[in-house]
Protein backbone atom coordinates (compact mmCIF):
# COMPACT_ATOMS: atom_id res chain seq x y z
CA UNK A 1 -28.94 -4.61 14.20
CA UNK A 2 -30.59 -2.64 16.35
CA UNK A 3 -27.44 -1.41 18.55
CA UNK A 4 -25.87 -0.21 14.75
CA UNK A 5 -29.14 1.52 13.98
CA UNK A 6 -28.97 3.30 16.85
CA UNK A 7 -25.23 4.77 16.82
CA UNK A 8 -25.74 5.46 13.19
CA UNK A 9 -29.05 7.85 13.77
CA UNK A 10 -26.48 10.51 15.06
CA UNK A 11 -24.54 10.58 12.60
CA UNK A 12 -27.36 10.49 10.19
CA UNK A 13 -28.74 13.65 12.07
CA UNK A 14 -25.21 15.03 11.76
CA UNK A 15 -25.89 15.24 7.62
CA UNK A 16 -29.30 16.06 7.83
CA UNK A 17 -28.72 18.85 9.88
CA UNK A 18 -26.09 20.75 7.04
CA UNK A 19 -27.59 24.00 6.18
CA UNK A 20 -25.93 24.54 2.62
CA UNK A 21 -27.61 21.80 1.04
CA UNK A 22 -31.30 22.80 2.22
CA UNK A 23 -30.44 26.23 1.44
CA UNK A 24 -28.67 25.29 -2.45
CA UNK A 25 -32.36 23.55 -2.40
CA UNK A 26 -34.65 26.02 -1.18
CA UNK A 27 -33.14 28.12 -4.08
CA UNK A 28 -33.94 25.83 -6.55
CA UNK A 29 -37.52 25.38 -5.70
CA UNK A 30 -38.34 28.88 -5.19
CA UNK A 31 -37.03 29.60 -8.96
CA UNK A 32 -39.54 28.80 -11.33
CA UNK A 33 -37.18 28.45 -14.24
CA UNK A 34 -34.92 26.03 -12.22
CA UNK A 35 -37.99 24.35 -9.87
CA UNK A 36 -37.09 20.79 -11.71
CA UNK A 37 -33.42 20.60 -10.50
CA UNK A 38 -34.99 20.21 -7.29
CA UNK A 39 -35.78 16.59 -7.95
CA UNK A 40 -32.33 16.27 -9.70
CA UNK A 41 -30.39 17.63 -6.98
CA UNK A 42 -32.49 15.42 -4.44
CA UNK A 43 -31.50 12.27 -6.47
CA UNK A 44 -27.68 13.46 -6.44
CA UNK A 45 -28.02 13.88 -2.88
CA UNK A 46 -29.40 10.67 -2.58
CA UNK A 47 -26.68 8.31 -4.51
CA UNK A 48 -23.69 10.66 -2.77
CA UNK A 49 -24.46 9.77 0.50
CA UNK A 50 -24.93 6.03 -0.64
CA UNK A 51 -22.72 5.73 -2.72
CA UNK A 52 -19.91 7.08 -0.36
CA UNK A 53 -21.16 4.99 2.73
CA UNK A 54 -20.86 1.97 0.90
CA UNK A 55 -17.62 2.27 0.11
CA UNK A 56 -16.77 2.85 3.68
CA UNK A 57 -18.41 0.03 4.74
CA UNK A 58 -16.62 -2.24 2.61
CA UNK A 59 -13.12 -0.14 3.69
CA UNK A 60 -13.79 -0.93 6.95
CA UNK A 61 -14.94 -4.39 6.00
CA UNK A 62 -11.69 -5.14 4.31
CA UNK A 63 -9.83 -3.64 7.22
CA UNK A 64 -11.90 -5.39 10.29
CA UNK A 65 -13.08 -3.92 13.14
CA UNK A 66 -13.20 -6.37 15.65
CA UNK A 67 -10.79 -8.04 17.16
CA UNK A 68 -10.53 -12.21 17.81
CA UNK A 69 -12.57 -11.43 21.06
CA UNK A 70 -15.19 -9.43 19.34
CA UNK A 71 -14.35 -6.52 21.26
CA UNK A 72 -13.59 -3.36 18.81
CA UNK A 73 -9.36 -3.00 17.71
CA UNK A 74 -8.05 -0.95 19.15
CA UNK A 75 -6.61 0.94 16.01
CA UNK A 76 -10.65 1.50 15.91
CA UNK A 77 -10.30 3.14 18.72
CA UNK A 78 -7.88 5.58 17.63
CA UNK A 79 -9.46 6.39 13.95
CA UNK A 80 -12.49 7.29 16.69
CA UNK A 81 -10.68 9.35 18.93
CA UNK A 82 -9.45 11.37 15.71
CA UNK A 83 -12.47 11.30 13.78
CA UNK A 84 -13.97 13.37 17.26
CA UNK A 85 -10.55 15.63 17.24
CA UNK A 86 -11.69 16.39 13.70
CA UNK A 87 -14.91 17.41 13.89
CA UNK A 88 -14.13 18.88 16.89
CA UNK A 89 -11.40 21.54 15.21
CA UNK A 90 -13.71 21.89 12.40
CA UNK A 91 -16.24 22.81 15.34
CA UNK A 92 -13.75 25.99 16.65
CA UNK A 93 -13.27 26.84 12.46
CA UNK A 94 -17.17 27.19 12.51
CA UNK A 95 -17.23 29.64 15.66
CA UNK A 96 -14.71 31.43 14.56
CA UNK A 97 -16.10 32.19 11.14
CA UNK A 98 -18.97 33.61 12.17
CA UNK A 99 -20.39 36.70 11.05
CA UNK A 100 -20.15 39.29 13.55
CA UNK A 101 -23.75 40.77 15.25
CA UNK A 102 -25.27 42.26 12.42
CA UNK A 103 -23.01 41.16 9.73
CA UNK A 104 -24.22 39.65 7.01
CA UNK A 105 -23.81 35.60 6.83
CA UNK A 106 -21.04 34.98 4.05
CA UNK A 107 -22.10 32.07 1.63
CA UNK A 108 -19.97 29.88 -0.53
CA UNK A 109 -19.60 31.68 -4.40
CA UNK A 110 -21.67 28.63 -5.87
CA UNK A 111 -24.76 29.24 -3.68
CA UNK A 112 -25.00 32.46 -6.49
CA UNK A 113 -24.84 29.99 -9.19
CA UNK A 114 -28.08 27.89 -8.00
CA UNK A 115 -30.65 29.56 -9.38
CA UNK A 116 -29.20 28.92 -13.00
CA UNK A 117 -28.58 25.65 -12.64
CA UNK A 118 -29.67 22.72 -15.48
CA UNK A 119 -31.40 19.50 -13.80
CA UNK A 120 -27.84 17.49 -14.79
CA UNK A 121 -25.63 20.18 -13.49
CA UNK A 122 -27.96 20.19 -9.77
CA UNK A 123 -27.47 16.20 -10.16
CA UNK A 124 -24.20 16.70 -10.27
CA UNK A 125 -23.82 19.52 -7.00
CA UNK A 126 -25.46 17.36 -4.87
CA UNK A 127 -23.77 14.37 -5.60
CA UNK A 128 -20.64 16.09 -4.98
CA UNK A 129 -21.78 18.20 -1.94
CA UNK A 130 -23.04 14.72 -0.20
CA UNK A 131 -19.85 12.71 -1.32
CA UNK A 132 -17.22 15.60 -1.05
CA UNK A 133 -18.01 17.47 1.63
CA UNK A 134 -15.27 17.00 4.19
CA UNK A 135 -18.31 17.35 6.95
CA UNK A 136 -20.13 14.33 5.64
CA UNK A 137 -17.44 12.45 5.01
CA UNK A 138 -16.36 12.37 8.88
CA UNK A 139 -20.17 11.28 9.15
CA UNK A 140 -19.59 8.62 6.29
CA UNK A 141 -16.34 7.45 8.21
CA UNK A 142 -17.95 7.19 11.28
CA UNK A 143 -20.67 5.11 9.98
CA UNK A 144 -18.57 2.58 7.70
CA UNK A 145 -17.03 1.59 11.45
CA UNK A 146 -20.15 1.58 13.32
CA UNK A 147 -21.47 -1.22 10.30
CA UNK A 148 -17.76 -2.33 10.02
CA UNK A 149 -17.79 -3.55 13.38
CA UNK A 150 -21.56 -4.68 13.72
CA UNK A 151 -20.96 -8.29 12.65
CA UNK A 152 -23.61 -7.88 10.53
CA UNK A 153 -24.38 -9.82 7.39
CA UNK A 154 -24.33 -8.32 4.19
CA UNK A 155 -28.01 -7.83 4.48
CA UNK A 156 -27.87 -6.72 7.26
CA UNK A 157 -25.21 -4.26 6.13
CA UNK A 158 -27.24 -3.04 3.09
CA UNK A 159 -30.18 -2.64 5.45
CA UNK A 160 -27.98 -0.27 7.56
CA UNK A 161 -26.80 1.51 4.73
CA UNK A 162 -30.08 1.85 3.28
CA UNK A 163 -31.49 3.36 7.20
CA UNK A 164 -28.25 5.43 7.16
CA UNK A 165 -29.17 7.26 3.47
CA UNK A 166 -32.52 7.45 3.85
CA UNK A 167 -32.39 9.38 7.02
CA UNK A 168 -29.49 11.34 6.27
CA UNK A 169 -31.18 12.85 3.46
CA UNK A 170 -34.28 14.02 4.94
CA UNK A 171 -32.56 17.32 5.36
CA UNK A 172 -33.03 17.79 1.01
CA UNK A 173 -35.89 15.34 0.69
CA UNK A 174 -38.50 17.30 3.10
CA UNK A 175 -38.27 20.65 1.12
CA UNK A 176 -38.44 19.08 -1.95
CA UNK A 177 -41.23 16.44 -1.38
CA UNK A 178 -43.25 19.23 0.77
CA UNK A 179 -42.94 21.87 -2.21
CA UNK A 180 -44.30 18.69 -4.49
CA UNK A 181 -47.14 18.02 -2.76
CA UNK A 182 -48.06 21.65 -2.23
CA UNK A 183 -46.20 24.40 -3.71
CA UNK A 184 -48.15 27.52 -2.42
CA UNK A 185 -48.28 26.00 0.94
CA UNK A 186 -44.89 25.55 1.74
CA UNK A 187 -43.13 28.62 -0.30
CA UNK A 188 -43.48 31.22 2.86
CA UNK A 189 -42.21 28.83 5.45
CA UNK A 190 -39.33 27.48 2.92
CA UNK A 191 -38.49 31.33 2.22
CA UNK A 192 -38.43 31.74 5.68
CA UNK A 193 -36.13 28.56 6.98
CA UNK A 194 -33.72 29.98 4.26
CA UNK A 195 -33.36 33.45 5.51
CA UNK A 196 -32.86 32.05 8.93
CA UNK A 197 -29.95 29.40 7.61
CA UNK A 198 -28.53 31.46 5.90
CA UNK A 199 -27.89 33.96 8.77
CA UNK A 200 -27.45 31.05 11.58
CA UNK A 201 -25.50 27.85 9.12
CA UNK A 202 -22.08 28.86 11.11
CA UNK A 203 -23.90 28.60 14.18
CA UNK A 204 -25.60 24.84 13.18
CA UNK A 205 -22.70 23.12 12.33
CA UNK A 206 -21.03 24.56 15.27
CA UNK A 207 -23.41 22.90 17.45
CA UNK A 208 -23.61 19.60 14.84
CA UNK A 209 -19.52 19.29 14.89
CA UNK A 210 -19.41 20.19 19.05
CA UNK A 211 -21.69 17.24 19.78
CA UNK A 212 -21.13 14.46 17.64
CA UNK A 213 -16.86 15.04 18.07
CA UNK A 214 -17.47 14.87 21.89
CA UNK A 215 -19.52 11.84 21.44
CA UNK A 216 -17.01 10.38 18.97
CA UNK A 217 -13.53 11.44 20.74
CA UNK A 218 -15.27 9.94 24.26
CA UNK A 219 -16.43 6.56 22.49
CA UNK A 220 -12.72 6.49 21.07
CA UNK A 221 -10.58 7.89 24.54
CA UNK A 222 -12.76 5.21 26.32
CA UNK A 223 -11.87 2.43 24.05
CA UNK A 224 -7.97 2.76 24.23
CA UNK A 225 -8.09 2.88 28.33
CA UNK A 226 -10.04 0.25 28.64
């Protein structure tokens, strides 16, 4: 258990570190009219990124990702070395998209929408931005074959899963539990870490994608040579 909690925590990181979310957040919880879809978009957050583990988990469940030996297929292998080639193009997107030295940081068209959003309807965005985003979803991958190939038992799998969520959405449950606790507290710093991700997200992911695709392509390149 402990070996799968530990290769997991990476690509927990690798969710908790998207700037989008925190920002779509942030914007939520500095809009008084709105400040309750803060909660809601937490809990969407939430069941996404369990929700869409769990169903990787049992993919890769179904599939099997050991061999007779124990030792990992090597089609697992493979699905590794490409999940890193992934990230790892989606890595050169992000640098290339950056805004220019001075140029404003351009934002998706629904982070304009945020500030009117109902409780259901910021549900409903972060359920889809934790299950649909095609970043995550390498993360989710990742992790259904890191439990896939744990030997665990289904405890033992839910317990992973259940590590796996909980840290992966610290990234939308720290601004929103911190602005709960104290609202007048934590408004200048939250104003703050949005200015600054919203000028540097390129950058983040950049650096999210560049590490955890070199980690993943290596794990996967070593697997098929040896």
């Amino acid at each position: 258990m402990g070996v799968v909690i530990g290769e997991l925590l990476p690509l927990a990181l690798g969710v908790v570190i998207s700037p989008l979310p925190v920002i779509a957040v942030i914007l939520m919880l500095l809009t008084p009219r709105v400040r309750d879809a803060g909660l809601a978009f937490l809990g969407g957050w939430v069941l996404g990124i369990a929700a869409a583990t769990t169903v990787l988990v049992l993919i890769a469940g179904a599939i099997g990702m050991s061999s007779e030996t124990g030792e990992p297929k090597t089609s697992v292998s493979w699905i590794q070395l490409l999940l890193g080639v992934l990230m790892l193009t989606l890595a050169v997107r992000q640098w290339t998209a950056r805004p220019g030295a001075g140029a404003a940081a351009e934002l998706p068209g629904w982070t304009r929408a945020v500030e009117t959003l109902t409780p259901a309807r910021a549900a409903s965005l972060g359920l889809t931005l934790s299950a649909a985003n095609p970043q995550n979803l390498l993360m989710y991958v990742a992790a259904g074959i890191v439990v896939g190939r744990g030997a665990l038992s289904v405890g033992g799998q839910v317990v992973a899963v259940a590590v796996f969520t909980l840290i992966a959405a610290c990234g939308v449950a720290v601004p929103v539990l911190a602005y709960v606790v104290d609202a007048e507290r934590v408004r200048a710093p939250l104003e703050g870490l949005r200015t600054w991700l919203e000028q540097n997200h390129a950058i983040v992911v950049f650096m999210l994608l560049l590490v955890i695709g070199v980690v993943l392509a290596g794990r996967g390149f070593g697997g098929i040579i040896g």
